[in-house]
N, C-alpha and C. Protein backbone atom coordinates (compact mmCIF):
# COMPACT_ATOMS: atom_id res chain seq x y z
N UNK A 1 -10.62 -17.80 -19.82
CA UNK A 1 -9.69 -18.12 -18.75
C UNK A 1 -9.72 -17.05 -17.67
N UNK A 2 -9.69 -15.84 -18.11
CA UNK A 2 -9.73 -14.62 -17.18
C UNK A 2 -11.23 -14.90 -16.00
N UNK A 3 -11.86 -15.06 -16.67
CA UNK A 3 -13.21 -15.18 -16.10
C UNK A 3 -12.86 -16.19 -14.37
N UNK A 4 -12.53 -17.24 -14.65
CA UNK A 4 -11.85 -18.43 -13.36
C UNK A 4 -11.24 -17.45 -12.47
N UNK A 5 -10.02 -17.09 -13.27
CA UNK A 5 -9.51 -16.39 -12.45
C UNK A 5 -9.92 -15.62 -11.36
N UNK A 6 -10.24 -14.23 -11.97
CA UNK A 6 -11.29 -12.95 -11.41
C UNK A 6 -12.14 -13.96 -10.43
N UNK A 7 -12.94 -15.04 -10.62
CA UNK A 7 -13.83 -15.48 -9.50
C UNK A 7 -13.18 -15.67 -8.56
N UNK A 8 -11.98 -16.69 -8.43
CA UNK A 8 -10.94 -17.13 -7.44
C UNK A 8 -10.49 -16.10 -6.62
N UNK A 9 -10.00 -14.45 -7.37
CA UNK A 9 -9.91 -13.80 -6.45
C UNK A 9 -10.72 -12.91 -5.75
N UNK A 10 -12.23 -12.76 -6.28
CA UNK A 10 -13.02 -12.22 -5.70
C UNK A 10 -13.73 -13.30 -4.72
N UNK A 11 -14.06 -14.26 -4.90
CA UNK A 11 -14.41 -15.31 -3.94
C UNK A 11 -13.42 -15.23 -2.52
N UNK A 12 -12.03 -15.19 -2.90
CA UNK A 12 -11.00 -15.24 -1.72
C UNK A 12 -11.47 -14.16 -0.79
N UNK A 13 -11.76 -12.71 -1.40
CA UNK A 13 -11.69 -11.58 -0.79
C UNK A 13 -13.16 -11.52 0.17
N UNK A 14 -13.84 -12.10 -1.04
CA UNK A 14 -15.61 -11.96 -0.43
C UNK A 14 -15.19 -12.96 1.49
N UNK A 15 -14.98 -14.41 0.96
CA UNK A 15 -15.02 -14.94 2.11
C UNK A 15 -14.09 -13.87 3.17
N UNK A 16 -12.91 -13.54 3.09
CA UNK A 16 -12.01 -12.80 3.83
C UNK A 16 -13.57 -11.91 4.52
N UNK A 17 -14.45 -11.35 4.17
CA UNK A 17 -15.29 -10.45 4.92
C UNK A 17 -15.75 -9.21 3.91
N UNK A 18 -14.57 -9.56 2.88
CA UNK A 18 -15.08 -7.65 2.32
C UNK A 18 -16.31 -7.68 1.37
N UNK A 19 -17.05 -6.20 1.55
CA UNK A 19 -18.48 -6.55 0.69
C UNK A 19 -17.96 -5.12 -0.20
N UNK A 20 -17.06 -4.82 -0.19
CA UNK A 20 -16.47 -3.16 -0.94
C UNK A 20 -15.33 -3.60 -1.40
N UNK A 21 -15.67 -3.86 -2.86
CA UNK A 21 -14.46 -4.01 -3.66
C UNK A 21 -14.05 -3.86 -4.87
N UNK A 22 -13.26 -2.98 -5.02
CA UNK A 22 -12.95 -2.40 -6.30
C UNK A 22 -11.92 -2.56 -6.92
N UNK A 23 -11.98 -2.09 -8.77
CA UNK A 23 -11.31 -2.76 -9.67
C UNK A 23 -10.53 -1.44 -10.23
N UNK A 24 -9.09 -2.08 -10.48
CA UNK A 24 -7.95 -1.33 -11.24
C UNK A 24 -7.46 -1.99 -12.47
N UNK A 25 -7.92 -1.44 -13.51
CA UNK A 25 -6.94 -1.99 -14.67
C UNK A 25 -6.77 -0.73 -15.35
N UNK A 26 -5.94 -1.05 -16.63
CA UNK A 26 -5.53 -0.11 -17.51
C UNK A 26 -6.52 0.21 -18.69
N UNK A 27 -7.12 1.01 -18.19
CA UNK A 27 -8.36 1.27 -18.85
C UNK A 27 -8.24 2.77 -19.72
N UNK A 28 -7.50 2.69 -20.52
CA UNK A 28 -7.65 4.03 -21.73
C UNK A 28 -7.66 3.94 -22.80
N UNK A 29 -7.39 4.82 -23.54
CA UNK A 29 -8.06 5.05 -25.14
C UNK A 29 -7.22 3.98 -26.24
N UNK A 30 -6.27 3.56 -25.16
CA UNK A 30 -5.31 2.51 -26.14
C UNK A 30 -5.32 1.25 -25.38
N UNK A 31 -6.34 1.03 -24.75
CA UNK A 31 -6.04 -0.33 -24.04
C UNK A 31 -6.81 -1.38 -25.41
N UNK A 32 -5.81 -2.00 -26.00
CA UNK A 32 -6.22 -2.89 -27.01
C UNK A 32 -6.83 -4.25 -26.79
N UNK A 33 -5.85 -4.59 -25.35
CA UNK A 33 -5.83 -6.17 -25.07
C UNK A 33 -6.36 -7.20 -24.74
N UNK A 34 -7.33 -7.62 -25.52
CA UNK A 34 -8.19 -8.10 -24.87
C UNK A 34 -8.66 -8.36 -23.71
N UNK A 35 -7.49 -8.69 -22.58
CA UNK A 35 -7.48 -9.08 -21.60
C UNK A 35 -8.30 -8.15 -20.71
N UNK A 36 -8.06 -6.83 -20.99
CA UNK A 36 -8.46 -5.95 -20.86
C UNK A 36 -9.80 -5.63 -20.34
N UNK A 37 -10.80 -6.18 -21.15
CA UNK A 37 -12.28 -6.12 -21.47
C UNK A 37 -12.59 -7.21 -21.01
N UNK A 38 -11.82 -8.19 -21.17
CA UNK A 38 -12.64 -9.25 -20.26
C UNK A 38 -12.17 -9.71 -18.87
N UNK A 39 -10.96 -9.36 -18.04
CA UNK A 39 -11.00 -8.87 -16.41
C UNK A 39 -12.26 -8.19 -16.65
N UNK A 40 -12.27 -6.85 -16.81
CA UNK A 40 -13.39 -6.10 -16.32
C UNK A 40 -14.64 -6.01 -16.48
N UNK A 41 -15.42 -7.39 -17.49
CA UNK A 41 -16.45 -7.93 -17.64
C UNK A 41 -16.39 -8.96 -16.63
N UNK A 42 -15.05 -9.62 -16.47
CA UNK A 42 -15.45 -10.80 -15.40
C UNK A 42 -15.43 -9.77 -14.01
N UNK A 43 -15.22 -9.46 -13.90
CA UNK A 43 -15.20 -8.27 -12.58
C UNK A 43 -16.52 -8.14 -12.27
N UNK A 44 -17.09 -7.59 -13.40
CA UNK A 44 -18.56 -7.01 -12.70
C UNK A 44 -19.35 -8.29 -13.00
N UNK A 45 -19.55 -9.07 -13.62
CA UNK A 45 -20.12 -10.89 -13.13
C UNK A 45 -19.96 -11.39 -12.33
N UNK A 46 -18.77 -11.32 -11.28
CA UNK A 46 -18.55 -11.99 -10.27
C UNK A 46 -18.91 -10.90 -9.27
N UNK A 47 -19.06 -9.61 -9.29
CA UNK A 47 -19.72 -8.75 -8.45
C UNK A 47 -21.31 -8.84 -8.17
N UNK A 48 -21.95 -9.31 -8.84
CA UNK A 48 -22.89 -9.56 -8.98
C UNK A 48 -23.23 -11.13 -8.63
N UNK A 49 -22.83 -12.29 -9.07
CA UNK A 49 -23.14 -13.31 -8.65
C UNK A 49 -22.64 -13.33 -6.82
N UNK A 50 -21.60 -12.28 -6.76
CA UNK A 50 -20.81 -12.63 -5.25
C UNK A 50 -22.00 -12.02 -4.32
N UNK A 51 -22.26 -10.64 -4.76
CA UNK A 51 -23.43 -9.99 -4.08
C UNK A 51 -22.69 -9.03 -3.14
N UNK A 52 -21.72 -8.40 -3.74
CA UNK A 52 -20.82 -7.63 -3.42
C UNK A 52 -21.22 -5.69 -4.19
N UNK A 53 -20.73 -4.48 -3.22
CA UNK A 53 -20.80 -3.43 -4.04
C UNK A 53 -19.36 -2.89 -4.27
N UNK A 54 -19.62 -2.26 -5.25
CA UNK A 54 -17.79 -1.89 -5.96
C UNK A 54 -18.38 0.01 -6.26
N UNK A 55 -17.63 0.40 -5.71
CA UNK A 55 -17.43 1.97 -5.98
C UNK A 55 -17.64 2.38 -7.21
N UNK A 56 -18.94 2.92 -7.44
CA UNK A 56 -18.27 3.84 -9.03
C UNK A 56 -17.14 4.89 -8.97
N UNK A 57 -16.77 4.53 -10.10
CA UNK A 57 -15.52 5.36 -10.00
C UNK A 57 -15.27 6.82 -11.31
N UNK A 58 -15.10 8.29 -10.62
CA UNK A 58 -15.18 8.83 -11.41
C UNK A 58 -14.05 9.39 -12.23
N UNK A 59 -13.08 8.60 -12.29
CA UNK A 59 -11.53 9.02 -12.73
C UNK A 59 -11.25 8.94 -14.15
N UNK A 60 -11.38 10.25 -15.02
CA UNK A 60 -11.27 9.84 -16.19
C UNK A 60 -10.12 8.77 -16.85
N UNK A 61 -10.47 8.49 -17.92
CA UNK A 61 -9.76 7.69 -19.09
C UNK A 61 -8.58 7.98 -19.23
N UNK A 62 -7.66 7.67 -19.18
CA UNK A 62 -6.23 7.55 -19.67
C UNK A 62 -6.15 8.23 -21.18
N UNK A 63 -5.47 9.38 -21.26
CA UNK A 63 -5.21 9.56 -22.80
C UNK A 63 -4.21 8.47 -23.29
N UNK A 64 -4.46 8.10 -24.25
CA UNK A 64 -3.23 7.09 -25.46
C UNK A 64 -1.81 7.68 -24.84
N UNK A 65 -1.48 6.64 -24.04
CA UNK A 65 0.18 6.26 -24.11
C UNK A 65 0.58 7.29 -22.70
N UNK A 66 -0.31 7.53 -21.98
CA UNK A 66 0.03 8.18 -21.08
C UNK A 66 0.69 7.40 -19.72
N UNK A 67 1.73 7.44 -19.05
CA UNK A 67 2.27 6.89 -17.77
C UNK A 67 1.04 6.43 -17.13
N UNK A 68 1.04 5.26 -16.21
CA UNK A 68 0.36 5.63 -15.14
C UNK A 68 0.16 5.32 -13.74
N UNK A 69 1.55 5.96 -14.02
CA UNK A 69 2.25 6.77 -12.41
C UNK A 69 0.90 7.97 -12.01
N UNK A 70 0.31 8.63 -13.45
CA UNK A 70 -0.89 9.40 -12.86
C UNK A 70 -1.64 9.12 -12.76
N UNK A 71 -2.16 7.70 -12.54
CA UNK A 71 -3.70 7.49 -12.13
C UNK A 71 -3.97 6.97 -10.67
N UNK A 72 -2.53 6.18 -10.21
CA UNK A 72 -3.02 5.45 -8.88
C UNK A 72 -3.33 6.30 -7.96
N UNK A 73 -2.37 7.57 -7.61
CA UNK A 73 -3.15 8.46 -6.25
C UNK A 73 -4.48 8.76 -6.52
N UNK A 74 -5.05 8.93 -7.85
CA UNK A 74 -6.91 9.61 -7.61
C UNK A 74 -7.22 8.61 -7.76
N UNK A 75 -6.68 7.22 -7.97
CA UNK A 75 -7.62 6.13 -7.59
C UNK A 75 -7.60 5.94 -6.17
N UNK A 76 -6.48 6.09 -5.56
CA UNK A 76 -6.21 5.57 -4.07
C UNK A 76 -7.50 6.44 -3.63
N UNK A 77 -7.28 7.69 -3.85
CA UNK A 77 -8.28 8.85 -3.15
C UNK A 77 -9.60 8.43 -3.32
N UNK A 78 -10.58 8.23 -4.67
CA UNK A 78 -11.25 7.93 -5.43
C UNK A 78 -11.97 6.45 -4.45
N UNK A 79 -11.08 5.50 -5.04
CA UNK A 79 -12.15 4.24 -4.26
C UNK A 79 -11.62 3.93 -3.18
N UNK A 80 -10.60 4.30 -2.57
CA UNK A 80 -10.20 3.32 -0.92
C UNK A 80 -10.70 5.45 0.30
N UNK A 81 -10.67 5.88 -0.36
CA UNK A 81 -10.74 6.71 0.74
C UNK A 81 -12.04 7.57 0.61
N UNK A 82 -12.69 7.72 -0.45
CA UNK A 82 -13.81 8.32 -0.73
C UNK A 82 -14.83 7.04 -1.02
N UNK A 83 -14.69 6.19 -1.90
CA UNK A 83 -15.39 5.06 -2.29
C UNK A 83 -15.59 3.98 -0.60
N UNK A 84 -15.10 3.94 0.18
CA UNK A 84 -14.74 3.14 0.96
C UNK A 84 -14.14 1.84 0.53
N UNK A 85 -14.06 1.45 -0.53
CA UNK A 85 -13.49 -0.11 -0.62
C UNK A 85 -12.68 -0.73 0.47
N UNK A 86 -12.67 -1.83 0.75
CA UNK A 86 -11.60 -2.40 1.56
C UNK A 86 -10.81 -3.32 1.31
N UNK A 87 -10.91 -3.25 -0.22
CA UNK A 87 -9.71 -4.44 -0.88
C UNK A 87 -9.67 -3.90 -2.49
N UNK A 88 -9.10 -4.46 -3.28
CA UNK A 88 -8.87 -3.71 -4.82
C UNK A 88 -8.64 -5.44 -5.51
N UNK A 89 -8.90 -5.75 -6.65
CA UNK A 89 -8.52 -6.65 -7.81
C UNK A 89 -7.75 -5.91 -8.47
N UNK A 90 -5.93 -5.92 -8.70
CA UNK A 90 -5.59 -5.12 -9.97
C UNK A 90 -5.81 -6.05 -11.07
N UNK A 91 -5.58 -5.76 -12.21
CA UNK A 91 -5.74 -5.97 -13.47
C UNK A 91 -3.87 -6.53 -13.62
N UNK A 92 -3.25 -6.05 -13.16
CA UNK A 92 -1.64 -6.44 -13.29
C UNK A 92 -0.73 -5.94 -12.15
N UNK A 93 0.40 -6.91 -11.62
CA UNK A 93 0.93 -7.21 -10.52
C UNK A 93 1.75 -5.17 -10.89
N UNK A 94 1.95 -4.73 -11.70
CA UNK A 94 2.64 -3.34 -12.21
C UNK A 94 1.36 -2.43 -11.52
N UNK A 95 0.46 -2.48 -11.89
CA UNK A 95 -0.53 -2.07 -11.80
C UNK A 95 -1.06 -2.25 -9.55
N UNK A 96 -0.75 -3.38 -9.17
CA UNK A 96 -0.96 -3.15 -7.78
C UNK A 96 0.31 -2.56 -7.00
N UNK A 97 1.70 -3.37 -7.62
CA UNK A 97 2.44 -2.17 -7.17
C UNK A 97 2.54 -0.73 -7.03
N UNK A 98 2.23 0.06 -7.78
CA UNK A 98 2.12 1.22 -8.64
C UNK A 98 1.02 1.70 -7.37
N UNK A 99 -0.05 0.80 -6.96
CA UNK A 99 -1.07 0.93 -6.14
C UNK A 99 -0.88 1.02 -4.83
N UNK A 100 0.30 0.23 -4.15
CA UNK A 100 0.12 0.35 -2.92
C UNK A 100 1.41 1.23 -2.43
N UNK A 101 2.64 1.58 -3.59
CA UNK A 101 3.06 2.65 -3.58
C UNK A 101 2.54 4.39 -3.22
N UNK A 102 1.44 4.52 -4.22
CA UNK A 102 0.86 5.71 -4.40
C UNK A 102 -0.49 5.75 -2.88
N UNK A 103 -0.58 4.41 -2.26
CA UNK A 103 -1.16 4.25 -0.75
C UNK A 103 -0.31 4.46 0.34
N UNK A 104 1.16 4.10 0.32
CA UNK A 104 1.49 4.13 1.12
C UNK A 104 2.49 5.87 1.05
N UNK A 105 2.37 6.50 0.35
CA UNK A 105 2.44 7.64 0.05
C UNK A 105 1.31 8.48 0.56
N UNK A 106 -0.03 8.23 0.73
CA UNK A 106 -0.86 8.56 1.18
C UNK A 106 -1.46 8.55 2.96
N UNK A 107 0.03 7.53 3.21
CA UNK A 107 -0.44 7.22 4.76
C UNK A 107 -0.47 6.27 5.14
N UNK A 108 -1.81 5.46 3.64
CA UNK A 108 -2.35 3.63 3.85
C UNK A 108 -1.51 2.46 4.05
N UNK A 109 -1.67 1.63 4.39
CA UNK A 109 -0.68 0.39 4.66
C UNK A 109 -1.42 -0.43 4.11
N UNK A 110 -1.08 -1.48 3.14
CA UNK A 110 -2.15 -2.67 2.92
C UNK A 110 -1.04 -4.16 3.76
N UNK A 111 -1.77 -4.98 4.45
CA UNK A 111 -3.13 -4.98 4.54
C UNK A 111 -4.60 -4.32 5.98
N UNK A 112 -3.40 -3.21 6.01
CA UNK A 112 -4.09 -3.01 7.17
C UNK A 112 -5.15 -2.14 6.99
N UNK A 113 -4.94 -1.10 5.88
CA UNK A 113 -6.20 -0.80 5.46
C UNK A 113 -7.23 -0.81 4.14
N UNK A 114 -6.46 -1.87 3.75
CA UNK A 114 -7.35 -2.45 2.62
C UNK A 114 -6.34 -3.62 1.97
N UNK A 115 -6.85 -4.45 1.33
CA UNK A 115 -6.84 -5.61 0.25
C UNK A 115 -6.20 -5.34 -1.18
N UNK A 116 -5.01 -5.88 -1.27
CA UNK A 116 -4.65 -5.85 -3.08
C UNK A 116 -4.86 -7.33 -3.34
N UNK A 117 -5.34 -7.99 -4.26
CA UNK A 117 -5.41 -9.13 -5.28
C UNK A 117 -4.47 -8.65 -6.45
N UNK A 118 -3.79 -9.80 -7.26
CA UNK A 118 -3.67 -8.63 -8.58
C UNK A 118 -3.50 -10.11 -9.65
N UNK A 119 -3.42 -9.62 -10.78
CA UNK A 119 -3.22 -10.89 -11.73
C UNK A 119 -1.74 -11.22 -11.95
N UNK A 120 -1.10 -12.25 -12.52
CA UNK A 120 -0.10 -12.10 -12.81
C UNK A 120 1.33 -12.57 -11.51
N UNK A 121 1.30 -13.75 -11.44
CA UNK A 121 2.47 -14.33 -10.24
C UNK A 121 3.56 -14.15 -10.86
N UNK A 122 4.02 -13.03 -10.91
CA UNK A 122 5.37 -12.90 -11.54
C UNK A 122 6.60 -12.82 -9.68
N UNK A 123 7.68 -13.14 -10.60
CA UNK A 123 8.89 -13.33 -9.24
C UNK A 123 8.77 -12.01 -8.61
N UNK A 124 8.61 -10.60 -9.03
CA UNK A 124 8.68 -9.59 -7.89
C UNK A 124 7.57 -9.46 -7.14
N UNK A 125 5.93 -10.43 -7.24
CA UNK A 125 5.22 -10.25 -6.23
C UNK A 125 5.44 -11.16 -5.34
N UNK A 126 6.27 -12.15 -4.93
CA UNK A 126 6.83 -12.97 -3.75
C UNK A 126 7.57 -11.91 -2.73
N UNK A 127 8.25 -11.29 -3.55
CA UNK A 127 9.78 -10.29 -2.91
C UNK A 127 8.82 -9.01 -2.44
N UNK A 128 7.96 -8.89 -3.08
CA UNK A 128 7.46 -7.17 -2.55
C UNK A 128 7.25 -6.80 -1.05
N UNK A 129 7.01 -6.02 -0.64
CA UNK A 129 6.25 -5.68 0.68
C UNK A 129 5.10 -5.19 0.94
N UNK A 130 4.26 -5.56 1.28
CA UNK A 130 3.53 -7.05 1.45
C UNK A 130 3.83 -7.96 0.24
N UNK A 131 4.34 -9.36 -0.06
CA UNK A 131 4.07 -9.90 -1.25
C UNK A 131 2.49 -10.13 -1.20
N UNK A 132 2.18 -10.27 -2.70
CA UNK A 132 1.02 -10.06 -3.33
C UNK A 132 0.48 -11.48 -3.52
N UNK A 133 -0.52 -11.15 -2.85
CA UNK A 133 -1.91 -12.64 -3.39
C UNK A 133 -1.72 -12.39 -4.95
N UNK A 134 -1.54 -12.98 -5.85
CA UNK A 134 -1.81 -12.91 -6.87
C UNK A 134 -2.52 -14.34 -7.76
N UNK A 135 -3.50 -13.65 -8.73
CA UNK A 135 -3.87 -15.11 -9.67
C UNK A 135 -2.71 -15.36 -10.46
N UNK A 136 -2.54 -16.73 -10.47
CA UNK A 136 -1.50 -16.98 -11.93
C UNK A 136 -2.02 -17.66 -12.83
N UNK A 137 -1.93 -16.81 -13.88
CA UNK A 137 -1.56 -17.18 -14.95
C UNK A 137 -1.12 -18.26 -15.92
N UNK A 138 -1.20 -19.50 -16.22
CA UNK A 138 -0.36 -20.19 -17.29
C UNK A 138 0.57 -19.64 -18.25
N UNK A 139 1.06 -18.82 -18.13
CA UNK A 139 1.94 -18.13 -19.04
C UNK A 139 2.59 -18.88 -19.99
N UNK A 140 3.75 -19.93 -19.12
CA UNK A 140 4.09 -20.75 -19.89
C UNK A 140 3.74 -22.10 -20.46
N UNK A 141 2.72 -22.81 -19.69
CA UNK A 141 1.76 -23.52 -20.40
C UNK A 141 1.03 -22.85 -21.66
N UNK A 142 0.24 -21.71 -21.41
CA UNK A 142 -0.40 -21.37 -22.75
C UNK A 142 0.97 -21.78 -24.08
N UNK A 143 2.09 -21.30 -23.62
CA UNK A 143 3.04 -20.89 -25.05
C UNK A 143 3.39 -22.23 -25.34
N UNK A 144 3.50 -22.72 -24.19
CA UNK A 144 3.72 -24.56 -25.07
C UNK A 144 2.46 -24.71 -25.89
N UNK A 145 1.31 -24.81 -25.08
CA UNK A 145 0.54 -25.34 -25.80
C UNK A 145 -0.03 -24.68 -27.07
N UNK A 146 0.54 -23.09 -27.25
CA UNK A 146 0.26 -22.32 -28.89
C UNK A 146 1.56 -23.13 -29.50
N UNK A 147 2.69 -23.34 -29.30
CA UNK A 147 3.60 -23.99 -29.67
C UNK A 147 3.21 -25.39 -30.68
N UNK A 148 2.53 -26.19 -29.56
CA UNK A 148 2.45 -27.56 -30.42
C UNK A 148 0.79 -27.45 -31.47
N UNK A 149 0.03 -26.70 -30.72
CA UNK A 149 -0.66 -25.89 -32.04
C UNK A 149 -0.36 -25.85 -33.12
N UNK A 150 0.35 -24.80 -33.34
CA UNK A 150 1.12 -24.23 -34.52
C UNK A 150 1.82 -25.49 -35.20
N UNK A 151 2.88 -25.82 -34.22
CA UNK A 151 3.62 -26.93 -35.13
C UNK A 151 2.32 -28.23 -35.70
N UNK A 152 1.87 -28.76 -35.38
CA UNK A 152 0.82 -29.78 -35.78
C UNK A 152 -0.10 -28.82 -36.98
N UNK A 153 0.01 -27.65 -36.84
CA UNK A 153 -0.97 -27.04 -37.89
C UNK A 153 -0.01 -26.63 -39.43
N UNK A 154 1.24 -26.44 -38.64
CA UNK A 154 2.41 -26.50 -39.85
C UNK A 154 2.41 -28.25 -40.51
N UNK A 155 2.73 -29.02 -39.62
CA UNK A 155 2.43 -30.00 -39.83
C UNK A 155 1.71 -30.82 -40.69
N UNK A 156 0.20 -30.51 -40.97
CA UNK A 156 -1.03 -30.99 -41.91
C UNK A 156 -0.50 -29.95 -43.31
N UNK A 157 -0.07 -28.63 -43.24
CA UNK A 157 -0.17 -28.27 -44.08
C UNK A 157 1.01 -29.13 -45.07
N UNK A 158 2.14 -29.57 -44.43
CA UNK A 158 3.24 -29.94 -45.25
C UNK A 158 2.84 -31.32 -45.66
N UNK A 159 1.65 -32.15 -45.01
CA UNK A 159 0.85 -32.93 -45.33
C UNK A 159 0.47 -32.81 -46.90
N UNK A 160 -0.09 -31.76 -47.15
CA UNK A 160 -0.89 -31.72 -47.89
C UNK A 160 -2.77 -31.37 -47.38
N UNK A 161 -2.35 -31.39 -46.23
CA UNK A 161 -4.28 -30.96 -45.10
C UNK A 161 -4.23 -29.60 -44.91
N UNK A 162 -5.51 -29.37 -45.28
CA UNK A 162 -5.86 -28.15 -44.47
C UNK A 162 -6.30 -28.20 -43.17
N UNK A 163 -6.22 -27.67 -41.71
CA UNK A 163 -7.26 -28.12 -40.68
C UNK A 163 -7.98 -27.31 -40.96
N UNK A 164 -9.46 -27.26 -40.48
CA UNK A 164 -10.53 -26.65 -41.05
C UNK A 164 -11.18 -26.61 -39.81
N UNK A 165 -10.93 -27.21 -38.49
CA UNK A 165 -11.75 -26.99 -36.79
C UNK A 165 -10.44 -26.21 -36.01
N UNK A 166 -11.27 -24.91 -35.53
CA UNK A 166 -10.13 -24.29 -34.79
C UNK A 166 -9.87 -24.82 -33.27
N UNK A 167 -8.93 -25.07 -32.71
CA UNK A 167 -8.58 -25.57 -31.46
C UNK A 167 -8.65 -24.55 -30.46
N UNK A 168 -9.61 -24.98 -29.36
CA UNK A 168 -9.56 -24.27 -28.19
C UNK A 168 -8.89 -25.48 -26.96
N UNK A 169 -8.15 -24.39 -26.27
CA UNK A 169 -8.10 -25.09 -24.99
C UNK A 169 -8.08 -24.01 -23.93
N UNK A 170 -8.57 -24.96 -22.83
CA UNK A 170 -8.52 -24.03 -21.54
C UNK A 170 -7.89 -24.25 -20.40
N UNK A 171 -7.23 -23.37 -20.04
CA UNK A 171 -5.97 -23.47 -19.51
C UNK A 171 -6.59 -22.91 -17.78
N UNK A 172 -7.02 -23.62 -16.66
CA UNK A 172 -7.40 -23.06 -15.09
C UNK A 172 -6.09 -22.18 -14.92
N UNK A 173 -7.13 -20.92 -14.39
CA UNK A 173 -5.87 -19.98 -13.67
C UNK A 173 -6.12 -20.66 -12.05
N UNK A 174 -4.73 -20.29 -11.08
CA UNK A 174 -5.18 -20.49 -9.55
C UNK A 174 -4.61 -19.51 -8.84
N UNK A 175 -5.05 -19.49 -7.57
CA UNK A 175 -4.62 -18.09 -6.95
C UNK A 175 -3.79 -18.56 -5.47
N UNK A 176 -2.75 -17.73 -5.46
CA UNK A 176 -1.81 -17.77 -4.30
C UNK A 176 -1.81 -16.67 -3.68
N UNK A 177 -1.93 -17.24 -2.26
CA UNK A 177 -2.31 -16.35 -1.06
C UNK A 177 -1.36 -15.60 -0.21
N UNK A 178 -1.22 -14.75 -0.26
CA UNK A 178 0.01 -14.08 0.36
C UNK A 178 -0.31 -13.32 0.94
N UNK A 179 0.36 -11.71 1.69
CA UNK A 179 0.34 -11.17 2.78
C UNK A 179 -0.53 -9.66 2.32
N UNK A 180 -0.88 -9.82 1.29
CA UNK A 180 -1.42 -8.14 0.77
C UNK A 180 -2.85 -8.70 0.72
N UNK A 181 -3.38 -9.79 1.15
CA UNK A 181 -4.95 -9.89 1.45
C UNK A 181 -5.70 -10.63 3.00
N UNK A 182 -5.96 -9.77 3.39
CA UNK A 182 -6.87 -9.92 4.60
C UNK A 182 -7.61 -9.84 5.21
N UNK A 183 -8.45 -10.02 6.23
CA UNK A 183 -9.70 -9.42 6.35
C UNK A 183 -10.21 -8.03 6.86
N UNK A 184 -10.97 -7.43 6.42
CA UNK A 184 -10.90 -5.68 6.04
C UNK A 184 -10.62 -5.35 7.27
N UNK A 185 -10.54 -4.22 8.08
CA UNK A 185 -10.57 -3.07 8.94
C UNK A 185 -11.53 -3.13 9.72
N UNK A 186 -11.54 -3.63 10.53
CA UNK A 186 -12.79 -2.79 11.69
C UNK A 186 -12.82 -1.60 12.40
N UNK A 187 -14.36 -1.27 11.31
CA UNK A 187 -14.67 0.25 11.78
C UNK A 187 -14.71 0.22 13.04
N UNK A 188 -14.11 1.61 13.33
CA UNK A 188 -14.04 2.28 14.95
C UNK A 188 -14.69 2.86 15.06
């Protein structure tokens, strides 16, 4: 599912003009979540099919359980002011806040000098300043649909069935366009 997503918002950004674009997630020694690993596999697939370059980035790893209130300024520094990027994918709507805080602390304004995307349409990225393009999520579709899962799988068992085929479904993420994505900066 992540995979849709990540394209939707790198596709948005690519057409917007930007060919510099870089990725924020929570990337340390305790990032368990799956989700995790696969944003940032779909990240660099869609960097590549888009034909886009993304900053390497040299900001170490997060120790286990650390805030990170300390990572966004050496990222801000890192890929929008050293890297050049002109737009960012966060990994989570916490995660772009956190981002354009520790930018606009720095001076930056988005969208005037760069692009946030982020995952996650939760109610405070409508209200923010800039509100946030964000992908959403099925949140609550997925839980219905683990819901009637489960119950139908409780279900066979009180049957007397085992199910024995595991159920996939796939749930389209879509992306809403708001005021924290635009088309990059023209160099002066």
């Amino acid at each position: 599912m992540t995979h849709g997503g990540t394209y939707l918002a790198l596709k948005h950004l690519y057409d917007l003009g930007h060919r510099r674009i870089s990725y924020l997630d929570h990337w340390s020694v305790d990032a368990v979540h799956p989700s995790v690993i696969e944003r940032r596999n779909a990240f660099v697939h869609a960097a590549s099919d888009l034909g886009f370059h993304f900053p390497q980035l040299n900001i170490p790893m997060l120790p286990a359980l650390t805030a990170w209130d300390s990572y966004y300024e050496p990222f801000v520094r890192e890929a929008i002011l050293q890297g050049r990027a002109t737009a960012v994918l966060a990994y989570s709507h916490q995660g772009a806040l956190g981002l354009i805080r520790a930018a606009y602390e720095l001076g930056l304004r988005v969208p005037r000098d760069f692009s946030v995307v982020c995952f996650n349409n939760e109610p405070v990225v409508k209200i923010s300043i800039p509100s946030l393009t964000a992908v959403d999520v099925p949140s609550v579709k997925m839980g219905q649909m683990s819901a009637e899962i489960l119950l139908r799988a409780m279900a066979s068992l009180d049957d007397g069935t085992i199910p024995q085929t595991p159920v996939h479904v796939r749930l389209d993420e879509s992306l809403v366009v708001r005021e924290s994505s635009a088309p990059p900066p023209v160099s002066g």
